[in-house]
N, C-alpha and C. Protein backbone atom coordinates (compact mmCIF):
# COMPACT_ATOMS: atom_id res chain seq x y z
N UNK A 1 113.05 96.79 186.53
CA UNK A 1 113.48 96.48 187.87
C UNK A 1 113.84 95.00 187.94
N UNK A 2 114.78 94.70 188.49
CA UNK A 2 115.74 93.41 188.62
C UNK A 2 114.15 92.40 189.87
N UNK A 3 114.34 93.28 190.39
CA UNK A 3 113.92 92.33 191.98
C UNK A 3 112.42 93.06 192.54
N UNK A 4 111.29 92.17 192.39
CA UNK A 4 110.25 92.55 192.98
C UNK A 4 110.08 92.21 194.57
N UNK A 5 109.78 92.96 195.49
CA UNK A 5 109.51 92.42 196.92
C UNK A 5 108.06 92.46 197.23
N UNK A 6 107.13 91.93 197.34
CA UNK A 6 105.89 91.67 197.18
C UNK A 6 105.77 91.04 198.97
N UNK A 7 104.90 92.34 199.65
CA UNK A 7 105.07 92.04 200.94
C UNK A 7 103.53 92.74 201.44
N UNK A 8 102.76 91.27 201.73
CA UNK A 8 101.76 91.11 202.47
C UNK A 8 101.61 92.27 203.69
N UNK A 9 100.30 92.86 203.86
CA UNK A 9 100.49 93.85 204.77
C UNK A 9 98.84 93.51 205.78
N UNK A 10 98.86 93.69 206.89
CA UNK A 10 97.99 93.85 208.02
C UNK A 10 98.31 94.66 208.94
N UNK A 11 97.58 95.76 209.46
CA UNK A 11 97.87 96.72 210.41
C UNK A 11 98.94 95.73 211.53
N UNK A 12 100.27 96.17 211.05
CA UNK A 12 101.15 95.68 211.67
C UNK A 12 102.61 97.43 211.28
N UNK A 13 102.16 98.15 211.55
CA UNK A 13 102.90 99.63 210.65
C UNK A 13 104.41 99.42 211.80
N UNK A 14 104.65 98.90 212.70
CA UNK A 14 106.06 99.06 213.43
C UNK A 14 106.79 97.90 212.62
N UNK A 15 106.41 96.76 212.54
CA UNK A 15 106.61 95.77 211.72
C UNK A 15 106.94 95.72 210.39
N UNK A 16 105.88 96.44 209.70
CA UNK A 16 106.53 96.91 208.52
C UNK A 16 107.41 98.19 208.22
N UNK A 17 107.55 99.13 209.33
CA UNK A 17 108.69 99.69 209.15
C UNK A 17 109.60 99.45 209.49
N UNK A 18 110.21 98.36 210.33
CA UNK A 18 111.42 97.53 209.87
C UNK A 18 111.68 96.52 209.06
N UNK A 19 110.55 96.23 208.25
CA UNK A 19 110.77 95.43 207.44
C UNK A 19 111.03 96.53 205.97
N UNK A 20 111.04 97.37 206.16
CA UNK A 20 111.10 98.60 204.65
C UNK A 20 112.41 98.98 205.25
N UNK A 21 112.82 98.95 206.48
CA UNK A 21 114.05 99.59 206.63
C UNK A 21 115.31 98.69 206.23
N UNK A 22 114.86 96.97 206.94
CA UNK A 22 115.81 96.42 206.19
C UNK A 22 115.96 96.39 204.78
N UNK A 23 114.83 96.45 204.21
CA UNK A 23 115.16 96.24 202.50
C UNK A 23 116.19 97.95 201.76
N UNK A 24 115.75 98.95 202.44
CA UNK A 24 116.07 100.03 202.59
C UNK A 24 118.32 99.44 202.32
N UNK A 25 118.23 98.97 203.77
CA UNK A 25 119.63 98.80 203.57
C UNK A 25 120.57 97.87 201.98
N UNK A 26 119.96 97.85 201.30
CA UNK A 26 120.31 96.92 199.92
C UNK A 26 121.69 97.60 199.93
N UNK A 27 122.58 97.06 199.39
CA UNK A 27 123.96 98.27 198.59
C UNK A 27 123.39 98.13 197.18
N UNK A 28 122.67 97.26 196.75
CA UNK A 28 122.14 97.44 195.36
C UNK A 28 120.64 97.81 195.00
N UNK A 29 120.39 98.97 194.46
CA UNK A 29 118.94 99.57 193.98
C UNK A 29 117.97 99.18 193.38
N UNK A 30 118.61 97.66 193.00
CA UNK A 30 117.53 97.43 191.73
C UNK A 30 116.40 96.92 192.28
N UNK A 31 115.62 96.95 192.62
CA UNK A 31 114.97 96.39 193.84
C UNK A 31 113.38 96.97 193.77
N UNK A 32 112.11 97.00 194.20
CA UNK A 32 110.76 97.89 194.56
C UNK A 32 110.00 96.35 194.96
N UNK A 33 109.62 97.64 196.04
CA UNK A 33 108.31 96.68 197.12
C UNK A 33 107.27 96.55 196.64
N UNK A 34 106.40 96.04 196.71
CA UNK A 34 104.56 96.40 196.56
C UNK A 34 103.99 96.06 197.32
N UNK A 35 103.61 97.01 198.63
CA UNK A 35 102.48 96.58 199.41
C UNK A 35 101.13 95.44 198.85
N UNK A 36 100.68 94.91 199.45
CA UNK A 36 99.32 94.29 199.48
C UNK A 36 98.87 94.08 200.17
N UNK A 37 97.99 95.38 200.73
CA UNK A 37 97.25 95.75 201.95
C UNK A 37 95.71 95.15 202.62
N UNK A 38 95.76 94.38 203.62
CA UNK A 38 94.90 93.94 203.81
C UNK A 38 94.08 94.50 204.99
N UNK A 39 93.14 95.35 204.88
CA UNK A 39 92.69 96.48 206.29
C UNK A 39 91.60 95.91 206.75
N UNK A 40 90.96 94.39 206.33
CA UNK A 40 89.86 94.02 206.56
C UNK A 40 89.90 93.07 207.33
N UNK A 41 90.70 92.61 207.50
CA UNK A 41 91.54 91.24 208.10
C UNK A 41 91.04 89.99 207.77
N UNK A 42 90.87 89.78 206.08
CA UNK A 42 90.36 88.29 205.57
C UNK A 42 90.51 87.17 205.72
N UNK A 43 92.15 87.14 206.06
CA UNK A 43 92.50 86.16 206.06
C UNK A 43 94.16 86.14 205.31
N UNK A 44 94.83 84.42 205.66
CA UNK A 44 95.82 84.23 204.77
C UNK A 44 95.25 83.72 203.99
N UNK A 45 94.25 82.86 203.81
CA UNK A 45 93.80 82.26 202.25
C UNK A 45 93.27 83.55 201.34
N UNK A 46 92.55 84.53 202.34
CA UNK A 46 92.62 85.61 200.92
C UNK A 46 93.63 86.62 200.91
N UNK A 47 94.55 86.61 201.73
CA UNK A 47 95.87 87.21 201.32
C UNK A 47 96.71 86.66 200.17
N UNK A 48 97.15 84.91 199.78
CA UNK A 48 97.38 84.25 198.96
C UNK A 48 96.43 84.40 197.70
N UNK A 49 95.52 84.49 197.59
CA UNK A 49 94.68 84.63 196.60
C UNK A 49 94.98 85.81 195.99
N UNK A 50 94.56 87.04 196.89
CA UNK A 50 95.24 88.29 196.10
C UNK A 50 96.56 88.39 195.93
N UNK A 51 97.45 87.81 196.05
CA UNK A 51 98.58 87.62 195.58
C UNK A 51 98.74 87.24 194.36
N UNK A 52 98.02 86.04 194.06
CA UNK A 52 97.96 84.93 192.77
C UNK A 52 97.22 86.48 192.27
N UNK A 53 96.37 86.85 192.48
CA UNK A 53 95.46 88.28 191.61
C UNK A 53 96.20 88.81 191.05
N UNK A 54 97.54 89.58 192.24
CA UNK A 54 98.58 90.28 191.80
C UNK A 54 99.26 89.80 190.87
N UNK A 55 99.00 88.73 190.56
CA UNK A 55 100.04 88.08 189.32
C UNK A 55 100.60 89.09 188.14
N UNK A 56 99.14 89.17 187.26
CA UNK A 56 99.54 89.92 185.69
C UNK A 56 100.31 91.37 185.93
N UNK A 57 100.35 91.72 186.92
CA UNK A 57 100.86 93.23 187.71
C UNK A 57 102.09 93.26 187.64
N UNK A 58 102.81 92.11 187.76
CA UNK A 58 103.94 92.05 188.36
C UNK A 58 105.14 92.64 187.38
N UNK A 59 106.49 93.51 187.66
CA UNK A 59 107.24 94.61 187.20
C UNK A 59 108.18 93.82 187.12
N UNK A 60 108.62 93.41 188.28
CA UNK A 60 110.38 92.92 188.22
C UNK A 60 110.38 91.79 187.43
N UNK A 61 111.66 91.81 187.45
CA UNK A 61 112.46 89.78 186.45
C UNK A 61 112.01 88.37 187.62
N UNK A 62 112.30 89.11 188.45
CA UNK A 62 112.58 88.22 190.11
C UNK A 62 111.20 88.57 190.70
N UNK A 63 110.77 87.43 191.62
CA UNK A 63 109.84 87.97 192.51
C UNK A 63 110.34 87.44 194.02
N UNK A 64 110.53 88.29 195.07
CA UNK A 64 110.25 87.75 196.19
C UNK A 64 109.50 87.92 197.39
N UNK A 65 108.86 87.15 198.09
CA UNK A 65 107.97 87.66 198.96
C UNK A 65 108.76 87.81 200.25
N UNK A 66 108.38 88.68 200.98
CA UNK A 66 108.74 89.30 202.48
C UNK A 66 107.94 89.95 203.01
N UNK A 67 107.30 89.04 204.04
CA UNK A 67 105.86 89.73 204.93
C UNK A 67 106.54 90.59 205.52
N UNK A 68 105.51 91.44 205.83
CA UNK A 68 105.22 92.85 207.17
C UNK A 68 105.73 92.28 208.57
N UNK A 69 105.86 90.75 208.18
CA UNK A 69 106.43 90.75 210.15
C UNK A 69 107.89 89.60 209.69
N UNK A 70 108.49 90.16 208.54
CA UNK A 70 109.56 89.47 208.15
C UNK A 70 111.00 90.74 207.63
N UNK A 71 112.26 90.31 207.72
CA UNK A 71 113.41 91.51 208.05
C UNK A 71 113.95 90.66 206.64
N UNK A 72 115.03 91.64 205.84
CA UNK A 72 116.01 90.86 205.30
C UNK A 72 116.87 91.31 205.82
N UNK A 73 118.01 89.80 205.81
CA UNK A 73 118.92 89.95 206.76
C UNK A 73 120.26 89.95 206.17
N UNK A 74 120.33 90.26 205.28
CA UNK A 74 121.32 90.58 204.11
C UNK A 74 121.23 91.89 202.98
N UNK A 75 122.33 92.39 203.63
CA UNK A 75 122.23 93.72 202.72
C UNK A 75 122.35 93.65 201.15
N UNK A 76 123.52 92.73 200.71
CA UNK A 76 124.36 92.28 199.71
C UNK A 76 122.81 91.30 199.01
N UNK A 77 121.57 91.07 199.02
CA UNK A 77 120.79 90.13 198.70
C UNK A 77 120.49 90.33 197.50
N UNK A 78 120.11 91.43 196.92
CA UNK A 78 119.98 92.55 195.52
C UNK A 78 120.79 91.64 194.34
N UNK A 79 122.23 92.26 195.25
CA UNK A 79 123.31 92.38 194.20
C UNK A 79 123.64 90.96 193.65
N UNK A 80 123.48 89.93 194.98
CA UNK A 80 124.00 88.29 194.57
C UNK A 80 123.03 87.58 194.17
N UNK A 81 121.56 88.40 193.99
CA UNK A 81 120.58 87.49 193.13
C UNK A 81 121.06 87.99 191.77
N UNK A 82 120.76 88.88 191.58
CA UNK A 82 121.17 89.82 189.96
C UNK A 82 122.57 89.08 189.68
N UNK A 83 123.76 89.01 190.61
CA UNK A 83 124.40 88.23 190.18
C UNK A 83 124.58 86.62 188.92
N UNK A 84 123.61 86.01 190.15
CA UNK A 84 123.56 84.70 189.90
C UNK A 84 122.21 84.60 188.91
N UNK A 85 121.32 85.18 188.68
CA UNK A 85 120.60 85.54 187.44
C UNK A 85 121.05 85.96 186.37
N UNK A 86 122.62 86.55 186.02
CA UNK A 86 123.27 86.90 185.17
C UNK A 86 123.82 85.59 184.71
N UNK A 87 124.23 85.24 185.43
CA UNK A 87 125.32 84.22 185.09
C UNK A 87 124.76 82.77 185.02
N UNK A 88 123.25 82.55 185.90
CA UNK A 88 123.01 81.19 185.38
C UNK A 88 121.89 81.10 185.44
N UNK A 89 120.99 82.18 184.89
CA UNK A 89 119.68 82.53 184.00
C UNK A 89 118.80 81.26 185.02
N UNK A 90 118.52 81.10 186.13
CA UNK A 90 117.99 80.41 187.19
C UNK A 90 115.79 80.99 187.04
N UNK A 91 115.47 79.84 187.16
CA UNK A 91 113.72 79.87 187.36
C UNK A 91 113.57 80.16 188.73
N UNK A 92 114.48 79.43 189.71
CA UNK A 92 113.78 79.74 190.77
C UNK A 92 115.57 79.84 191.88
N UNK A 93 115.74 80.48 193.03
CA UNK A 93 116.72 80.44 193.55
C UNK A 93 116.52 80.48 194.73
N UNK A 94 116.78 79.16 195.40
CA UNK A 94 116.46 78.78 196.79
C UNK A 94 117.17 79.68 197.61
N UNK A 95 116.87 79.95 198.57
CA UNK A 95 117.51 80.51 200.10
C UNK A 95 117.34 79.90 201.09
N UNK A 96 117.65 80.51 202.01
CA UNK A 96 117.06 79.86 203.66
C UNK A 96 116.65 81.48 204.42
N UNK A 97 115.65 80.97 205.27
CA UNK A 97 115.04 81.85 205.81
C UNK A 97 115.08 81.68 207.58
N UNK A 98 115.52 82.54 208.35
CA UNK A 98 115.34 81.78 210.00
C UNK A 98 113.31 82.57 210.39
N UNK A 99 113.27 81.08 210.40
CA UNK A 99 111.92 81.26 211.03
C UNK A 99 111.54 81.24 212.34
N UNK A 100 112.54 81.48 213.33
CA UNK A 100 112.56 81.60 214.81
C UNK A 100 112.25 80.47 215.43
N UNK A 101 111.14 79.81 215.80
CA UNK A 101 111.42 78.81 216.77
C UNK A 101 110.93 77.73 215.70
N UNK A 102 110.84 77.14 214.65
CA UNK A 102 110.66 76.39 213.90
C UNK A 102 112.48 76.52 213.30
N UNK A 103 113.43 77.34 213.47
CA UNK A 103 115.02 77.31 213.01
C UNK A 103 114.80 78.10 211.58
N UNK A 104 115.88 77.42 210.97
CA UNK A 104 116.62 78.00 209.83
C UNK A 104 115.86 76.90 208.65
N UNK A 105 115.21 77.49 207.72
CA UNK A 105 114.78 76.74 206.87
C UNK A 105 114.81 77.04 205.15
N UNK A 106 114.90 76.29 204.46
CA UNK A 106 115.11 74.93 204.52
C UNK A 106 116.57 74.37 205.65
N UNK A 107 116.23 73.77 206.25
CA UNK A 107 117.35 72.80 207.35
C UNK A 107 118.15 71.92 206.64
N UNK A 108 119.54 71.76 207.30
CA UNK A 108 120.41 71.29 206.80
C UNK A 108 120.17 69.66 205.93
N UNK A 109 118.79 69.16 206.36
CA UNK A 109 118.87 67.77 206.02
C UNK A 109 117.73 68.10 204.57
N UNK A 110 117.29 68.97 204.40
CA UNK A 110 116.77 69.36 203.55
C UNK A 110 117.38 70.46 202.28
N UNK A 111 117.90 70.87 202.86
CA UNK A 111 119.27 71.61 201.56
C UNK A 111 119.49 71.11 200.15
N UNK A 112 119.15 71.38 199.26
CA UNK A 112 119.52 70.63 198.16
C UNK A 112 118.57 69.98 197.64
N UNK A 113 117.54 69.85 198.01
CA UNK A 113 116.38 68.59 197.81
C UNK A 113 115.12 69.24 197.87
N UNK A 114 114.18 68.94 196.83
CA UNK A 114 112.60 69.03 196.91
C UNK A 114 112.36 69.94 197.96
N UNK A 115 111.73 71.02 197.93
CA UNK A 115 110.90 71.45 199.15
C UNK A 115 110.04 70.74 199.80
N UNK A 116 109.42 70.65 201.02
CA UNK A 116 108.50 69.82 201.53
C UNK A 116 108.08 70.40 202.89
N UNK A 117 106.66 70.17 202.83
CA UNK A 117 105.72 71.23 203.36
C UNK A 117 105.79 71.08 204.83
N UNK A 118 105.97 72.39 205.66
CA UNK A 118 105.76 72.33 206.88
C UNK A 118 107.40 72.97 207.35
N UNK A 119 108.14 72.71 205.96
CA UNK A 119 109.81 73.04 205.87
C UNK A 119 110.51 73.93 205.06
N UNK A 120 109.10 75.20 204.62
CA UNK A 120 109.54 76.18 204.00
C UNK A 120 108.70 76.86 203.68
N UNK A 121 109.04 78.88 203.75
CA UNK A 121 108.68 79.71 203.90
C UNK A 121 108.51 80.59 202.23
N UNK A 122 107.83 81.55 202.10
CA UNK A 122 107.86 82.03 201.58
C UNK A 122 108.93 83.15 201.01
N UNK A 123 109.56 83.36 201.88
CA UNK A 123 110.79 83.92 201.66
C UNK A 123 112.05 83.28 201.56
N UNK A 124 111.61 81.74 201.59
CA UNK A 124 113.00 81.12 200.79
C UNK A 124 112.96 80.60 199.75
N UNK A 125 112.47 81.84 199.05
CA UNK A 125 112.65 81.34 197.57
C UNK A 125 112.39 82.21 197.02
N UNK A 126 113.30 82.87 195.23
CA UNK A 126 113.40 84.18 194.59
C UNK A 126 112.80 83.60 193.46
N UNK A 127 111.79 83.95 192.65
CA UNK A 127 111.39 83.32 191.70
C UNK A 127 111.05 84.10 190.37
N UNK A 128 111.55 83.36 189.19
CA UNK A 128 111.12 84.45 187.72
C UNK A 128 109.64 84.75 187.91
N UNK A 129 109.79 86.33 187.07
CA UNK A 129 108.21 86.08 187.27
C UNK A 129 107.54 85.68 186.57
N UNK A 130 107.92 85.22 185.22
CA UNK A 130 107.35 84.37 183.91
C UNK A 130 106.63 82.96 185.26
N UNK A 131 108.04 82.31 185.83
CA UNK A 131 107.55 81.47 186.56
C UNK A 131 106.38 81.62 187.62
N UNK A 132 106.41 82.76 188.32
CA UNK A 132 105.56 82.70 189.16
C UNK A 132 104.45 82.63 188.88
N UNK A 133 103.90 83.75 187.51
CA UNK A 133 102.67 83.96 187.30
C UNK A 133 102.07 82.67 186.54
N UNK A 134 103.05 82.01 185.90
CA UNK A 134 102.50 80.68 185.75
C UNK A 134 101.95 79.78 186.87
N UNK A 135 102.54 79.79 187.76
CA UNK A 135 102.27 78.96 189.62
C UNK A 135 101.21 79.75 190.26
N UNK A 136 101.27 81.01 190.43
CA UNK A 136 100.41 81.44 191.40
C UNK A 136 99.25 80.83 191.68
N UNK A 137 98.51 80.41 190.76
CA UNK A 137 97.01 80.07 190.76
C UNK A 137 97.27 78.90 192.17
N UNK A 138 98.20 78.29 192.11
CA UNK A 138 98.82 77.16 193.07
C UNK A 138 98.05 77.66 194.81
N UNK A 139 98.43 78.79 194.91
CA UNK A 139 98.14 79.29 196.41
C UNK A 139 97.00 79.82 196.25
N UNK A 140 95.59 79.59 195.44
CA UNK A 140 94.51 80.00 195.73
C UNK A 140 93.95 78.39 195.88
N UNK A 141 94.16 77.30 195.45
CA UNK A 141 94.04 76.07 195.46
C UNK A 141 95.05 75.42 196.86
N UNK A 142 96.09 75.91 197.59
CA UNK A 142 96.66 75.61 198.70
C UNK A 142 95.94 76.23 200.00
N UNK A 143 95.40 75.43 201.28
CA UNK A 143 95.08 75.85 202.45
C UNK A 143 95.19 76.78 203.37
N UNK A 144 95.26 77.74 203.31
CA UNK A 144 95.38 78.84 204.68
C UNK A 144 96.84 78.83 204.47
N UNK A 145 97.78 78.25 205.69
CA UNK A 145 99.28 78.84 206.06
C UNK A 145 99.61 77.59 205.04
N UNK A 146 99.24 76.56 204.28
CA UNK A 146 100.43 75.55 203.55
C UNK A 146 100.47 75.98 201.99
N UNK A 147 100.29 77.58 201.55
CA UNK A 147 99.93 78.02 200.41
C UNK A 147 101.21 78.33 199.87
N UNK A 148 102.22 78.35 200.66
CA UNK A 148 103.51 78.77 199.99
C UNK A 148 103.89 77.57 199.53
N UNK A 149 103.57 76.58 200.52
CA UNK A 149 104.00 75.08 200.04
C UNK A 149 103.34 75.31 198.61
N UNK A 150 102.03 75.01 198.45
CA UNK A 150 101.52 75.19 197.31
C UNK A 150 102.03 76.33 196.27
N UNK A 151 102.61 76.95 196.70
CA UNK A 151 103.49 77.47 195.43
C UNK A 151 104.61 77.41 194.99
N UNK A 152 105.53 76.89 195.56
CA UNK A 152 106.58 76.32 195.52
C UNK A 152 106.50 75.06 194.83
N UNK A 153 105.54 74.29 195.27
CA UNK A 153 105.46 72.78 194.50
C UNK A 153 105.11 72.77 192.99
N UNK A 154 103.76 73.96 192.76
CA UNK A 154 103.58 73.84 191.68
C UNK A 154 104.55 74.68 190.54
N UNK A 155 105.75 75.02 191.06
CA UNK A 155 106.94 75.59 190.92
C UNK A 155 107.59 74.25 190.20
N UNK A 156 107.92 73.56 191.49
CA UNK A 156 108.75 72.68 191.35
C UNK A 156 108.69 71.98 189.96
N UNK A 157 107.26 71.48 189.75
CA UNK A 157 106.71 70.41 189.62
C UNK A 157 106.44 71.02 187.98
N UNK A 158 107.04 72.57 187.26
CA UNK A 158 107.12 72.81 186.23
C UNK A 158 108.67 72.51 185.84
N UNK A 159 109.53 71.40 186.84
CA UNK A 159 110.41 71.75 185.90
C UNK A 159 111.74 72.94 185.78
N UNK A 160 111.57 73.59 186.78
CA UNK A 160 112.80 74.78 186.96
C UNK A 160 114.12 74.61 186.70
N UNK A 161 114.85 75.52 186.64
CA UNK A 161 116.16 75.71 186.14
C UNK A 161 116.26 76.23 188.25
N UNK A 162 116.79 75.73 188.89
CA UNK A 162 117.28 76.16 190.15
C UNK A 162 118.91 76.09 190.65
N UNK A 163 118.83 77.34 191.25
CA UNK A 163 120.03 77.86 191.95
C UNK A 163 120.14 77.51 193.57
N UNK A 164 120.87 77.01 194.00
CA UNK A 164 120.74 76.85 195.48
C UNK A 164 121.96 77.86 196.48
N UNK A 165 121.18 78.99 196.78
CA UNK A 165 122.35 80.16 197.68
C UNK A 165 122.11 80.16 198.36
N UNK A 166 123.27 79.17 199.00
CA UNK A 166 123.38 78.93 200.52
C UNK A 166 123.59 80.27 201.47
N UNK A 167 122.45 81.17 201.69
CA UNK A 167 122.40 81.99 202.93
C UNK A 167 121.36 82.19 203.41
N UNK A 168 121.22 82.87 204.70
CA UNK A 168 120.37 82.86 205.54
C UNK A 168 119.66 84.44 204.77
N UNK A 169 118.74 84.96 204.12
CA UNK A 169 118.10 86.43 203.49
C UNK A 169 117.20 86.94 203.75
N UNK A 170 116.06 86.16 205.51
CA UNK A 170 115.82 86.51 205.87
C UNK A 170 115.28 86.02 207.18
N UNK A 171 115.08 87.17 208.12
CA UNK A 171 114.14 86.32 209.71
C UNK A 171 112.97 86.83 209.87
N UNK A 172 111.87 86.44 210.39
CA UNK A 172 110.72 86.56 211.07
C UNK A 172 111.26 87.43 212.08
N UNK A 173 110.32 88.35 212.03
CA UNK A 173 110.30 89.68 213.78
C UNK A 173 109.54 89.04 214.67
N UNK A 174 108.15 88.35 214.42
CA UNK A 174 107.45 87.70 215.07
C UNK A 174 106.43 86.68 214.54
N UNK A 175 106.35 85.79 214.88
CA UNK A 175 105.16 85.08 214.34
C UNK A 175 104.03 85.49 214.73
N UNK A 176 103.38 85.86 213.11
CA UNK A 176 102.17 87.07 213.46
C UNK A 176 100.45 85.81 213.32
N UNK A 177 100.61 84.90 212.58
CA UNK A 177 99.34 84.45 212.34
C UNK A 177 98.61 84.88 212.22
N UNK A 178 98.48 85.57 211.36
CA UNK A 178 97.56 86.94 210.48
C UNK A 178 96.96 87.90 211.91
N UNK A 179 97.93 88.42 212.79
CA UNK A 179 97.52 88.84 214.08
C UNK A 179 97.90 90.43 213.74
N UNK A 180 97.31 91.77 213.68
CA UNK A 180 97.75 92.43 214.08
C UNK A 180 98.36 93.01 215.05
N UNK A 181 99.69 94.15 214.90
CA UNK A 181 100.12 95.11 216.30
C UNK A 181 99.54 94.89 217.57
């Protein structure tokens, strides 16, 4: 499988069935989700943690994350990562994500440049999974909600081969703060 979608779950089931429906819409197949169900309500620091857990698990080439209260907003997203993974064998491949009332992020003054915390989501960014599972440990050592930061940096900070695709691939339905339905 080309593309892993690795999507955090909390009794949020309307939420995540539009978030399975957008991925649903791909024109390209190569694609599988993996729930990581959290029915106890631990937390985001132990949601991140079992993530980093999920590491050695992981199937696809690509990994990307897309929470239960997050849409992709691009059908074509499949096909133009696999694309640009063909053609320029990329560690990590930035996106932008609209995070609703925080905007479109990474933001225009940030485009192109270092991630930096407080200015990017977990879903703007597609990552090998050689790379990831090397980083993960990153977001059991990162704080509650700045753990993506923390994985992204310790991303960064190996050194990547990065792609920068300028589109918007996904939005927030709601800002959930580990809140269920």
């Amino acid at each position: 499988m080309f593309l892993e979608v690795l999507t955090r779950c909390f009794r949020r089931p309307g939420l995540l069935a539009a978030n399975q429906a957008s991925l649903a819409a791909q024109t390209c197949a190569d694609w599988t989700q993996t729930l990581l169900v959290d029915e106890e309500g631990r937390g985001i620091a132990w949601s991140y943690a079992n993530m980093a857990a999920y590491g050695p698990r992981l199937a696809g080439e690509y990994v990307w994350i897309l929470d239960d209260d997050d849409l992709c907003v691009r059908a074509t997203l499949t096909a133009e990562l696999r694309e640009l993974a063909e053609r320029l064998d990329p560690d990590v491949i930035m996106l932008r994500m609209d995070h609703g009332a925080l905007g479109v992020l990474p933001d225009d003054a940030r485009w192109g440049q270092r991630p930096q915390c407080g200015r990017i989501g977990v879903s703007a960014f597609v990552v090998r999974r050689a790379t990831w599972q090397e980083c993960a440990g990153a977001m059991v050592s990162g704080a509650g909600y700045t753990a993506d930061y923390a994985l992204i940096e310790a991303i960064w900070d190996s050194t990547p081969r990065v792609v920068w695709h300028d589109v918007v691939a996904s939005r927030v339905q709601r800002i959930s703060r580990g809140e269920p339905e």
